[in-house]
C-alpha atoms as a PDB file:
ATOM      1  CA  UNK A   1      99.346  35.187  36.888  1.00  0.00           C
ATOM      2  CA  UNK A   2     103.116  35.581  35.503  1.00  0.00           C
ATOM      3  CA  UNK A   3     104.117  39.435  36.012  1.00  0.00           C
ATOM      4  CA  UNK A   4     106.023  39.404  32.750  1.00  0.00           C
ATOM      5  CA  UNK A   5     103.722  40.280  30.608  1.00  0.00           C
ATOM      6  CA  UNK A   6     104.663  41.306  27.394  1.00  0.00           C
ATOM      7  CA  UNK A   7     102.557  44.968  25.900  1.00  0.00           C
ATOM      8  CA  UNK A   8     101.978  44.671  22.469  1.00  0.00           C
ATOM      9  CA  UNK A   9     100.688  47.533  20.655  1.00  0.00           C
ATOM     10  CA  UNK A  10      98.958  48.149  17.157  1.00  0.00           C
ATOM     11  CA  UNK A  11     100.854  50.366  15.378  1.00  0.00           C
ATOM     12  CA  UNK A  12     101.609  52.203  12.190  1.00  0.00           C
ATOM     13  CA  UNK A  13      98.123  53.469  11.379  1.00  0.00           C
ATOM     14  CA  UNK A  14      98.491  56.636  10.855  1.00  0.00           C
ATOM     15  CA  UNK A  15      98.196  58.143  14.781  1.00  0.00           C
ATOM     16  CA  UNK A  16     100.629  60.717  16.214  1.00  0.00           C
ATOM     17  CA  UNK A  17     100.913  58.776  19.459  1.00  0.00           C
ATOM     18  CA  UNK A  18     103.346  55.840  18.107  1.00  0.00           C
ATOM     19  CA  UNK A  19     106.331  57.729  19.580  1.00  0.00           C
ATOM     20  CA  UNK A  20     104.943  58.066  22.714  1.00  0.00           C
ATOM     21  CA  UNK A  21     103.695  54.352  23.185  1.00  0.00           C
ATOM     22  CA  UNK A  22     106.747  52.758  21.673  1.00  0.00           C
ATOM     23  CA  UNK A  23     108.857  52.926  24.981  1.00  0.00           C
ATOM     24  CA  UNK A  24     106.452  51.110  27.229  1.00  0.00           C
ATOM     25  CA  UNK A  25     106.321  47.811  24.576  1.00  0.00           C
ATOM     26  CA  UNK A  26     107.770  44.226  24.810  1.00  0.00           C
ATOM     27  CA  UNK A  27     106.342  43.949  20.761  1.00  0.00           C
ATOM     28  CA  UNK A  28     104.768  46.301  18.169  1.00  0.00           C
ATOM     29  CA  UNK A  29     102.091  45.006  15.821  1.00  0.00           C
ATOM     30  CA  UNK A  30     102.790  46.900  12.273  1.00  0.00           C
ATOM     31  CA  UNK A  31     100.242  47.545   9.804  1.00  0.00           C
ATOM     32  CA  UNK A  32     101.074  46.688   6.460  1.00  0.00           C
ATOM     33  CA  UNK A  33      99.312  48.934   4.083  1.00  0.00           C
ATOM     34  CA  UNK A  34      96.073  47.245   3.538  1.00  0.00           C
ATOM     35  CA  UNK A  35      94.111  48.474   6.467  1.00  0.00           C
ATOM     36  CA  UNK A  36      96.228  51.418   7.485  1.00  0.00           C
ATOM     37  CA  UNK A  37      99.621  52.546   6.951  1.00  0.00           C
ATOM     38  CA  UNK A  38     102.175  52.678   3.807  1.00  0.00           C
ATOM     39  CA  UNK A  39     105.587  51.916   3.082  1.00  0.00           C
ATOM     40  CA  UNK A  40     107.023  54.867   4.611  1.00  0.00           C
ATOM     41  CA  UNK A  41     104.706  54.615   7.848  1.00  0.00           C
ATOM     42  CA  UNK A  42     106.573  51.193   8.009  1.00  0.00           C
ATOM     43  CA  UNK A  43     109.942  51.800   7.846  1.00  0.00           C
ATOM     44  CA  UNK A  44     109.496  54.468  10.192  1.00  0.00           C
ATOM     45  CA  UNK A  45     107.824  52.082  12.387  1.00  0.00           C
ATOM     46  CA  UNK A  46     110.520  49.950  11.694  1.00  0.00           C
ATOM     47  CA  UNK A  47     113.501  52.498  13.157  1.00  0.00           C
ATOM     48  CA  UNK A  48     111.520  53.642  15.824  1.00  0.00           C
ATOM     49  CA  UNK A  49     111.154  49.645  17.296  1.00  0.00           C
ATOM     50  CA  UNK A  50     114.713  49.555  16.600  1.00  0.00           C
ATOM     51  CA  UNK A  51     115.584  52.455  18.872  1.00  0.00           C
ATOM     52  CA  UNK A  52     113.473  50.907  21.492  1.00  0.00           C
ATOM     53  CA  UNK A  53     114.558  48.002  21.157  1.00  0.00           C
ATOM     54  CA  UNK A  54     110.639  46.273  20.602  1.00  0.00           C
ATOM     55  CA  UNK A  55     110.081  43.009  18.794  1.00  0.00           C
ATOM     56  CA  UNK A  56     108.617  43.787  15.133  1.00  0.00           C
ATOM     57  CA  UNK A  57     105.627  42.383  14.148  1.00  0.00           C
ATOM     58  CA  UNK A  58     103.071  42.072  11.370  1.00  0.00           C
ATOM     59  CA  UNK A  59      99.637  43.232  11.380  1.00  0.00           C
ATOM     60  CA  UNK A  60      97.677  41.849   8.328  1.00  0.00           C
ATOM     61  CA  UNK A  61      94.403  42.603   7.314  1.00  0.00           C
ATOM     62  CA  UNK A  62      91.169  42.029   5.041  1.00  0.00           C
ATOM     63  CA  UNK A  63      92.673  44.473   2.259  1.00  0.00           C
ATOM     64  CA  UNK A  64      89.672  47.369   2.948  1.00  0.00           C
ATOM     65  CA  UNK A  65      91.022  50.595   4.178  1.00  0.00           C
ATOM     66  CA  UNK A  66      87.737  52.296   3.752  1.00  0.00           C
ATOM     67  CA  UNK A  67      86.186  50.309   6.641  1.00  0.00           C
ATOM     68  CA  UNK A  68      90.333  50.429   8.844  1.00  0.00           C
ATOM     69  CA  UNK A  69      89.525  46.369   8.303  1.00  0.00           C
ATOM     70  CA  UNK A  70      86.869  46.118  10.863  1.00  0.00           C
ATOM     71  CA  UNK A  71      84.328  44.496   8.434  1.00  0.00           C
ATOM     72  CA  UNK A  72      84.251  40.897   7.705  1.00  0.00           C
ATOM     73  CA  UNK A  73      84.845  40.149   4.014  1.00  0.00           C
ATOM     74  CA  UNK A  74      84.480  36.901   2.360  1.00  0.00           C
ATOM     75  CA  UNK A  75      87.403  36.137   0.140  1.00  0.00           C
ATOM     76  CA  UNK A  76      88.642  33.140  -1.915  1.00  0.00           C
ATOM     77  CA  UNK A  77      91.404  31.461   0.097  1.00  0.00           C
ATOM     78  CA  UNK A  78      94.219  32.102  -2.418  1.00  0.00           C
ATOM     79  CA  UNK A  79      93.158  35.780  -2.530  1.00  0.00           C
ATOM     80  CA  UNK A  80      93.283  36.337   0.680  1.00  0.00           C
ATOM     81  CA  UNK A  81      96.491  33.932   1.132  1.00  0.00           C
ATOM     82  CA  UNK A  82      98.326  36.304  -1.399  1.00  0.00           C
ATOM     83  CA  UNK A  83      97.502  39.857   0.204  1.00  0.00           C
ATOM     84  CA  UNK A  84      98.490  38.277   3.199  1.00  0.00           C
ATOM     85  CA  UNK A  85     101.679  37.095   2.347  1.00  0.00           C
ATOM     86  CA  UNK A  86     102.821  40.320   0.144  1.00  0.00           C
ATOM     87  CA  UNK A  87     101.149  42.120   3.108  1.00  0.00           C
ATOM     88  CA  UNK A  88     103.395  40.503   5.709  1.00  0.00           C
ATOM     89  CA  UNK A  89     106.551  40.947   3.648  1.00  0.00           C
ATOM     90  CA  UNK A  90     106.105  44.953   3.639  1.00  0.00           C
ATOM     91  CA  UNK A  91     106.969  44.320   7.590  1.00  0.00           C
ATOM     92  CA  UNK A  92     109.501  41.443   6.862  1.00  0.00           C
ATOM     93  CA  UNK A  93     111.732  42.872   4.206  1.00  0.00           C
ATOM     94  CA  UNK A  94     111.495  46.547   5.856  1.00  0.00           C
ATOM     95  CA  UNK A  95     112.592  44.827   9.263  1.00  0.00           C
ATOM     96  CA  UNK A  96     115.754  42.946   7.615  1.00  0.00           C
ATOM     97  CA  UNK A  97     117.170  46.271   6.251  1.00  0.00           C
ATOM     98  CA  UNK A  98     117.378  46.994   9.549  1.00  0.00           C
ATOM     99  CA  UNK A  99     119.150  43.681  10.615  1.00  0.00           C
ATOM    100  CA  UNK A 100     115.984  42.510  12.396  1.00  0.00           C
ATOM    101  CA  UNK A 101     113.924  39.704  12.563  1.00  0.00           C
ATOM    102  CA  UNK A 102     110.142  39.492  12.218  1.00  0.00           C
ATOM    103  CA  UNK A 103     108.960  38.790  15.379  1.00  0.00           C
ATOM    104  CA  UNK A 104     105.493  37.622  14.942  1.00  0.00           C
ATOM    105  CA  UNK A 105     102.322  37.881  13.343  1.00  0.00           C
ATOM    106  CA  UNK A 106      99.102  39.357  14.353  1.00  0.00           C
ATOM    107  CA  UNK A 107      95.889  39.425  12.577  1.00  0.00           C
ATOM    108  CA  UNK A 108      93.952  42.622  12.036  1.00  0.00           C
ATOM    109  CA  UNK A 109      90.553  43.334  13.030  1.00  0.00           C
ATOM    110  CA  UNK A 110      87.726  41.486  11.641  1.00  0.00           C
ATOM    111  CA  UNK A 111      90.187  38.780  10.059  1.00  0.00           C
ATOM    112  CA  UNK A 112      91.412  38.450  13.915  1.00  0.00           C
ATOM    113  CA  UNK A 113      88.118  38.367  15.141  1.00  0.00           C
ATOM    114  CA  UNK A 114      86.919  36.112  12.609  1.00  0.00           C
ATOM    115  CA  UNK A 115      89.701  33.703  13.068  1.00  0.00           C
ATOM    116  CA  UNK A 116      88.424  33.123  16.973  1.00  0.00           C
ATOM    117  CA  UNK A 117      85.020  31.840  16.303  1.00  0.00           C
ATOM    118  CA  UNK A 118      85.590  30.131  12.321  1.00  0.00           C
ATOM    119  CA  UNK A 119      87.162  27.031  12.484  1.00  0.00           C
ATOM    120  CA  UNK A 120      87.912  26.554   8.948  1.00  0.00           C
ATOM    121  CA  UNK A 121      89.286  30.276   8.924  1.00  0.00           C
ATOM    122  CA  UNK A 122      91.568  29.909  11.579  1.00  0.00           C
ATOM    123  CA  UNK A 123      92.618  26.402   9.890  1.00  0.00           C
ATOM    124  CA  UNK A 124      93.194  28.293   6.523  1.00  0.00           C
ATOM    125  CA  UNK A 125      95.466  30.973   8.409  1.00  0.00           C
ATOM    126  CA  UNK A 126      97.210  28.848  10.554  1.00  0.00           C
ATOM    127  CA  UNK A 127      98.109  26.329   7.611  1.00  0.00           C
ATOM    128  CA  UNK A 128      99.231  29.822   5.968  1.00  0.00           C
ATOM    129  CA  UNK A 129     101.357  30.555   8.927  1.00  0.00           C
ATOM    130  CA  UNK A 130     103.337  27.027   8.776  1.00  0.00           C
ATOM    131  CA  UNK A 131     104.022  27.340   5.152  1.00  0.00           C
ATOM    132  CA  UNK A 132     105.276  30.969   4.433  1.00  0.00           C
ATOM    133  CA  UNK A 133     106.131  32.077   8.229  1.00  0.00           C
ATOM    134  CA  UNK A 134     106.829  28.637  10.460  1.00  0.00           C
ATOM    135  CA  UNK A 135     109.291  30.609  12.818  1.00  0.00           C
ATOM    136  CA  UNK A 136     107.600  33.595  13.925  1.00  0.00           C
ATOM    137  CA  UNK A 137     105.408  33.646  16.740  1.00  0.00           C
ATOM    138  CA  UNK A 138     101.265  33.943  15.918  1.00  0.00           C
ATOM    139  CA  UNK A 139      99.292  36.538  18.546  1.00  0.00           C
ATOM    140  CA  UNK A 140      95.946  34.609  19.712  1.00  0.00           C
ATOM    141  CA  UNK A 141      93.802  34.174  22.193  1.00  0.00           C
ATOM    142  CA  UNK A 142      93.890  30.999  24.092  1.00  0.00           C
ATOM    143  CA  UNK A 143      91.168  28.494  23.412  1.00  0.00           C
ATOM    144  CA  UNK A 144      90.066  29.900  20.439  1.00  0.00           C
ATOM    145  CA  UNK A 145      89.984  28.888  17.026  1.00  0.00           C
ATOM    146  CA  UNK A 146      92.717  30.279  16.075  1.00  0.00           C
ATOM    147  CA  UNK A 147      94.873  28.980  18.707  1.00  0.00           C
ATOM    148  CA  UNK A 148      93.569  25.486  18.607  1.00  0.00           C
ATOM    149  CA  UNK A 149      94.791  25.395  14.541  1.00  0.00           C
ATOM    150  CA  UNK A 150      98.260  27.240  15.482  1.00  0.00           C
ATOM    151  CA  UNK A 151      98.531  24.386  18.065  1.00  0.00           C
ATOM    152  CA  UNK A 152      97.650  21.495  15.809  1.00  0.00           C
ATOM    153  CA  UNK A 153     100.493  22.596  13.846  1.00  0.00           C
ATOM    154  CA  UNK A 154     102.953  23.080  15.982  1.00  0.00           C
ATOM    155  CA  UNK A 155     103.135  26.616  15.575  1.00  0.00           C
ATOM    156  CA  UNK A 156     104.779  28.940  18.248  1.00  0.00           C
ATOM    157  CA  UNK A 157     102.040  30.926  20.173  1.00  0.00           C
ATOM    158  CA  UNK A 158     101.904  33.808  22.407  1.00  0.00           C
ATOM    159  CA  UNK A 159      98.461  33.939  24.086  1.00  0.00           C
ATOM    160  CA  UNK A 160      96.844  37.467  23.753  1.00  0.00           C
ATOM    161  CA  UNK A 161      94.463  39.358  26.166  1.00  0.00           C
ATOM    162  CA  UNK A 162      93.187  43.632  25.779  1.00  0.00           C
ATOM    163  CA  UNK A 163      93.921  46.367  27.876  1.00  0.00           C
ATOM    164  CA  UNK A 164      90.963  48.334  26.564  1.00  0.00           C
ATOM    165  CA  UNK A 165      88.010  46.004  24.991  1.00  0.00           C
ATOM    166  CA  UNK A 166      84.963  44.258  27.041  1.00  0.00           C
ATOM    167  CA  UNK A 167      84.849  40.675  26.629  1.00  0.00           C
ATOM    168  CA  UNK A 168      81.776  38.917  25.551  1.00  0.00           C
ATOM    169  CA  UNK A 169      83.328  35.353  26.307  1.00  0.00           C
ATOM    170  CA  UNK A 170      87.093  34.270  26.952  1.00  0.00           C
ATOM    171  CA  UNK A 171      87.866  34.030  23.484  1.00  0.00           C
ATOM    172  CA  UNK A 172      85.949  36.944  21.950  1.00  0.00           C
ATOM    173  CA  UNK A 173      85.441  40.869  22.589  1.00  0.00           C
ATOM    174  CA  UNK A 174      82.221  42.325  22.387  1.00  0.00           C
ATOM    175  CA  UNK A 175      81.443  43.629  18.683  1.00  0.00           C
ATOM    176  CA  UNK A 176      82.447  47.494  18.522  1.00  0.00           C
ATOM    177  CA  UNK A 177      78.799  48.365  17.470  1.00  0.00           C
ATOM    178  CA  UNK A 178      77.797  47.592  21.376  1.00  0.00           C
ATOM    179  CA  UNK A 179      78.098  50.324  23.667  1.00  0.00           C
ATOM    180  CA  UNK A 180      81.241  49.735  26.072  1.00  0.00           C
ATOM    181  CA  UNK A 181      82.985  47.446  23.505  1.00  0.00           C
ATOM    182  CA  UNK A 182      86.213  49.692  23.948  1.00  0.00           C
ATOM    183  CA  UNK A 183      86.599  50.429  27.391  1.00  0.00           C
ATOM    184  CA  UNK A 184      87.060  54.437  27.811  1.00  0.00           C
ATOM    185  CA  UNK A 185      87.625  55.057  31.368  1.00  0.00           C
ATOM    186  CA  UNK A 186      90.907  54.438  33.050  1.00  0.00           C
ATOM    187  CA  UNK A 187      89.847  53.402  36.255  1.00  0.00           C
ATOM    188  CA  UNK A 188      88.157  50.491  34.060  1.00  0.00           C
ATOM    189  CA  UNK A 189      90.776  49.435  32.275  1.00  0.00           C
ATOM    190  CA  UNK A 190      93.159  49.294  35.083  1.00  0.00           C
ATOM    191  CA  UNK A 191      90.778  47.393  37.195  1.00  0.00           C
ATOM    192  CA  UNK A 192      90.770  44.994  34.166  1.00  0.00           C
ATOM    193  CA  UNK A 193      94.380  44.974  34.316  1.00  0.00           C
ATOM    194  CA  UNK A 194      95.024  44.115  37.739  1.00  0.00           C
ATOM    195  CA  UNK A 195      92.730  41.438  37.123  1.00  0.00           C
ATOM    196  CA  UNK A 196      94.406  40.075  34.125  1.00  0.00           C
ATOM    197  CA  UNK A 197      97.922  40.569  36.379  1.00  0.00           C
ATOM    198  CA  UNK A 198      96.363  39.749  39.745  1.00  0.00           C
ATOM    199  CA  UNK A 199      93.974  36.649  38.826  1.00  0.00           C
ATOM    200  CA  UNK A 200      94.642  35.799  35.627  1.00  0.00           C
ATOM    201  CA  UNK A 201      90.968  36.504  34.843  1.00  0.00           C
ATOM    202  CA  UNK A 202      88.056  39.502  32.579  1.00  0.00           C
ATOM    203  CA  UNK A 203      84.922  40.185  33.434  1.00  0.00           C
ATOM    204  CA  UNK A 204      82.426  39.673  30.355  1.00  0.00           C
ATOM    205  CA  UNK A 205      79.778  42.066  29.273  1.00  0.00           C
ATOM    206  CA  UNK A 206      77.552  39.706  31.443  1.00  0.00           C
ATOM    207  CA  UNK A 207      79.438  40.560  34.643  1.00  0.00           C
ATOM    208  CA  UNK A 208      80.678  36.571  34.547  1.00  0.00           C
ATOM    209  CA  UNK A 209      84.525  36.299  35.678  1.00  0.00           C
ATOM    210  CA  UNK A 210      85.929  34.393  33.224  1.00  0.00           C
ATOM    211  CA  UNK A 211      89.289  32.582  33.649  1.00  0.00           C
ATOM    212  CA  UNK A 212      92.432  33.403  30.583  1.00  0.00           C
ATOM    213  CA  UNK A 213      95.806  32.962  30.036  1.00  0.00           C
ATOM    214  CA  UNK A 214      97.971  35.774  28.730  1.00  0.00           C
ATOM    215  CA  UNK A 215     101.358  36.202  27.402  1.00  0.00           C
ATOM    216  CA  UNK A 216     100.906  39.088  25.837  1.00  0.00           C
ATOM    217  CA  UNK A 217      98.681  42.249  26.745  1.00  0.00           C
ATOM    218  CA  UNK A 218      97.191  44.754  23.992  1.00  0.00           C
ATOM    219  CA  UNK A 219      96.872  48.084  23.399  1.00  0.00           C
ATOM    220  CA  UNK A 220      95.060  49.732  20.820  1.00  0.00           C
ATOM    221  CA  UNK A 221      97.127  52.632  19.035  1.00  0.00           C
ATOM    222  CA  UNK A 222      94.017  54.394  17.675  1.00  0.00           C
ATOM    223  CA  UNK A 223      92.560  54.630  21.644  1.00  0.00           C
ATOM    224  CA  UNK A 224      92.298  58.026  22.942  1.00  0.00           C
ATOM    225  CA  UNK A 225      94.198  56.998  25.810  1.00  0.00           C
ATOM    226  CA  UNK A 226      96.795  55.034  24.175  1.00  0.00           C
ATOM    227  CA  UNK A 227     100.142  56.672  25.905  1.00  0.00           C
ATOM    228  CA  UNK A 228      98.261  56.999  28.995  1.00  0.00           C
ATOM    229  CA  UNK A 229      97.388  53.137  29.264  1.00  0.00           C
ATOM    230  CA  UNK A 230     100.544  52.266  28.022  1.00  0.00           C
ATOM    231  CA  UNK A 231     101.998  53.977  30.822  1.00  0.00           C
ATOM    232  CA  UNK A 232      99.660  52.722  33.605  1.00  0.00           C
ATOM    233  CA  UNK A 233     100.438  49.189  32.266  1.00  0.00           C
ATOM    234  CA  UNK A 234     104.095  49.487  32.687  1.00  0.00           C
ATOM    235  CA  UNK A 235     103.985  50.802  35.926  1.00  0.00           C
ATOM    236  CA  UNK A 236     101.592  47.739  37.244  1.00  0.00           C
ATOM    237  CA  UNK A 237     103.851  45.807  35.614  1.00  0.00           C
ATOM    238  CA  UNK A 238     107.034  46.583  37.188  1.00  0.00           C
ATOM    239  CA  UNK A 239     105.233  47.191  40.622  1.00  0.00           C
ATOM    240  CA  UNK A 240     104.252  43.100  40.068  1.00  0.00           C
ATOM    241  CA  UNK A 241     107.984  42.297  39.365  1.00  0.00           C
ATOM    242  CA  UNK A 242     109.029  43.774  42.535  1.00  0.00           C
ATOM    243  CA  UNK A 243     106.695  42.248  44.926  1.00  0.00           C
ATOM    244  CA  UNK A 244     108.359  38.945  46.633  1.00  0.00           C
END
């Protein structure tokens, strides 16, 4: 597995950590007001990637800060096509007073999770992507849905694995209503890590190794851990660089 690995981080939501994390990332994931966040939180966001020099992304969601967009929502496709797009704009337009690029494009939460296992979801986002946003890069897991429509339309893709959430296939996570869906203990996630880095593989809920391919690892900001993981991360990180 390629030592380069990119850490991507959620950010913007509202934690106290983002400071903290913000120096150990390749790429920051912004949220853009409808799950978490508000215009302030991004330009602050915004400067702070700056500083660090991080690639700025966007971090769209089902509009539903009540539930921090972790419930599925059904919404017509033009609906959900405009949120997105004056979602993803907060992020954009905040990013070029700065004289930066948007980097990418993540989804958020159930809309993300959605988009691995629903074809015609993923096909709806992805055609999304190619109209409004053809240049940036789109965060997905490989062999998914979502990265099988990105693909079939030529769309740039960086192929996403997590840090700190059990598997329940290659392409999925394990619904946060299970127990162990966010893994808590260190030890855990940086033997899931090292796997990631050393055999470019997870272990599932079921105990099954199951083989990935990442470009791009995640953190979540909202983890208790967050600077702490971010930190072991980039330390396994360069220690894989240096080996010969």
């Amino acid at each position: 597995m390629k030592s380069n690995l990119d850490i991507n981080c959620d950010l913007g939501e509202g934690m106290p950590t983002d400071r903290q994390i913000m120096p150990y990332l390749g790429s920051c994931n912004i949220a853009c007001g409808a799950h978490a966040g508000d215009d302030n939180c991004i330009a602050e966001t915004v400067k702070m990637a700056k500083k660090y020099l991080v690639n700025i992304g966007a971090h769209p969601s089902y509009p539903d800060r009540a539930n921090f967009g972790r419930v599925s929502l059904y919404m017509e496709s033009q609906s959900l096509k405009k949120s997105l797009k004056e979602q993803i704009d907060k992020v954009k337009n905040q990013a070029q007073k700065e004289g930066l690029p948007l980097h990418h494009i993540k989804f958020h939460g159930a809309l993300y999770l959605d988009s691995l296992k629903d074809q015609e979801l993923a096909d709806l986002l992805a055609a999304f992507v190619k109209d409004y946003y053809p240049d940036q890069l789109l965060y997905a897991p490989f062999g998914s849905c979502m990265a099988i429509a990105a693909s079939q339309r030529n769309l740039r893709l960086r192929f996403e694995v997590f840090a700190d959430r059990r598997y329940s296939t290659a392409t999925t996570l394990l619904p946060r209503k299970h127990p162990g869906a966010l893994l808590t203990d260190l030890t855990e996630i940086a033997e899931q890590v090292s796997l990631i880095l050393n055999e470019g593989k997870v272990k599932a809920h079921s105990g099954e190794l199951l083989a990935i391919c990442a470009d791009t690892i995640c953190i979540h900001g909202d983890h208790p851990q967050a600077v702490s993981i971010a930190k072991m991360i980039s330390s396994k990180l360069i220690a894989n660089t240096k080996q010969p």
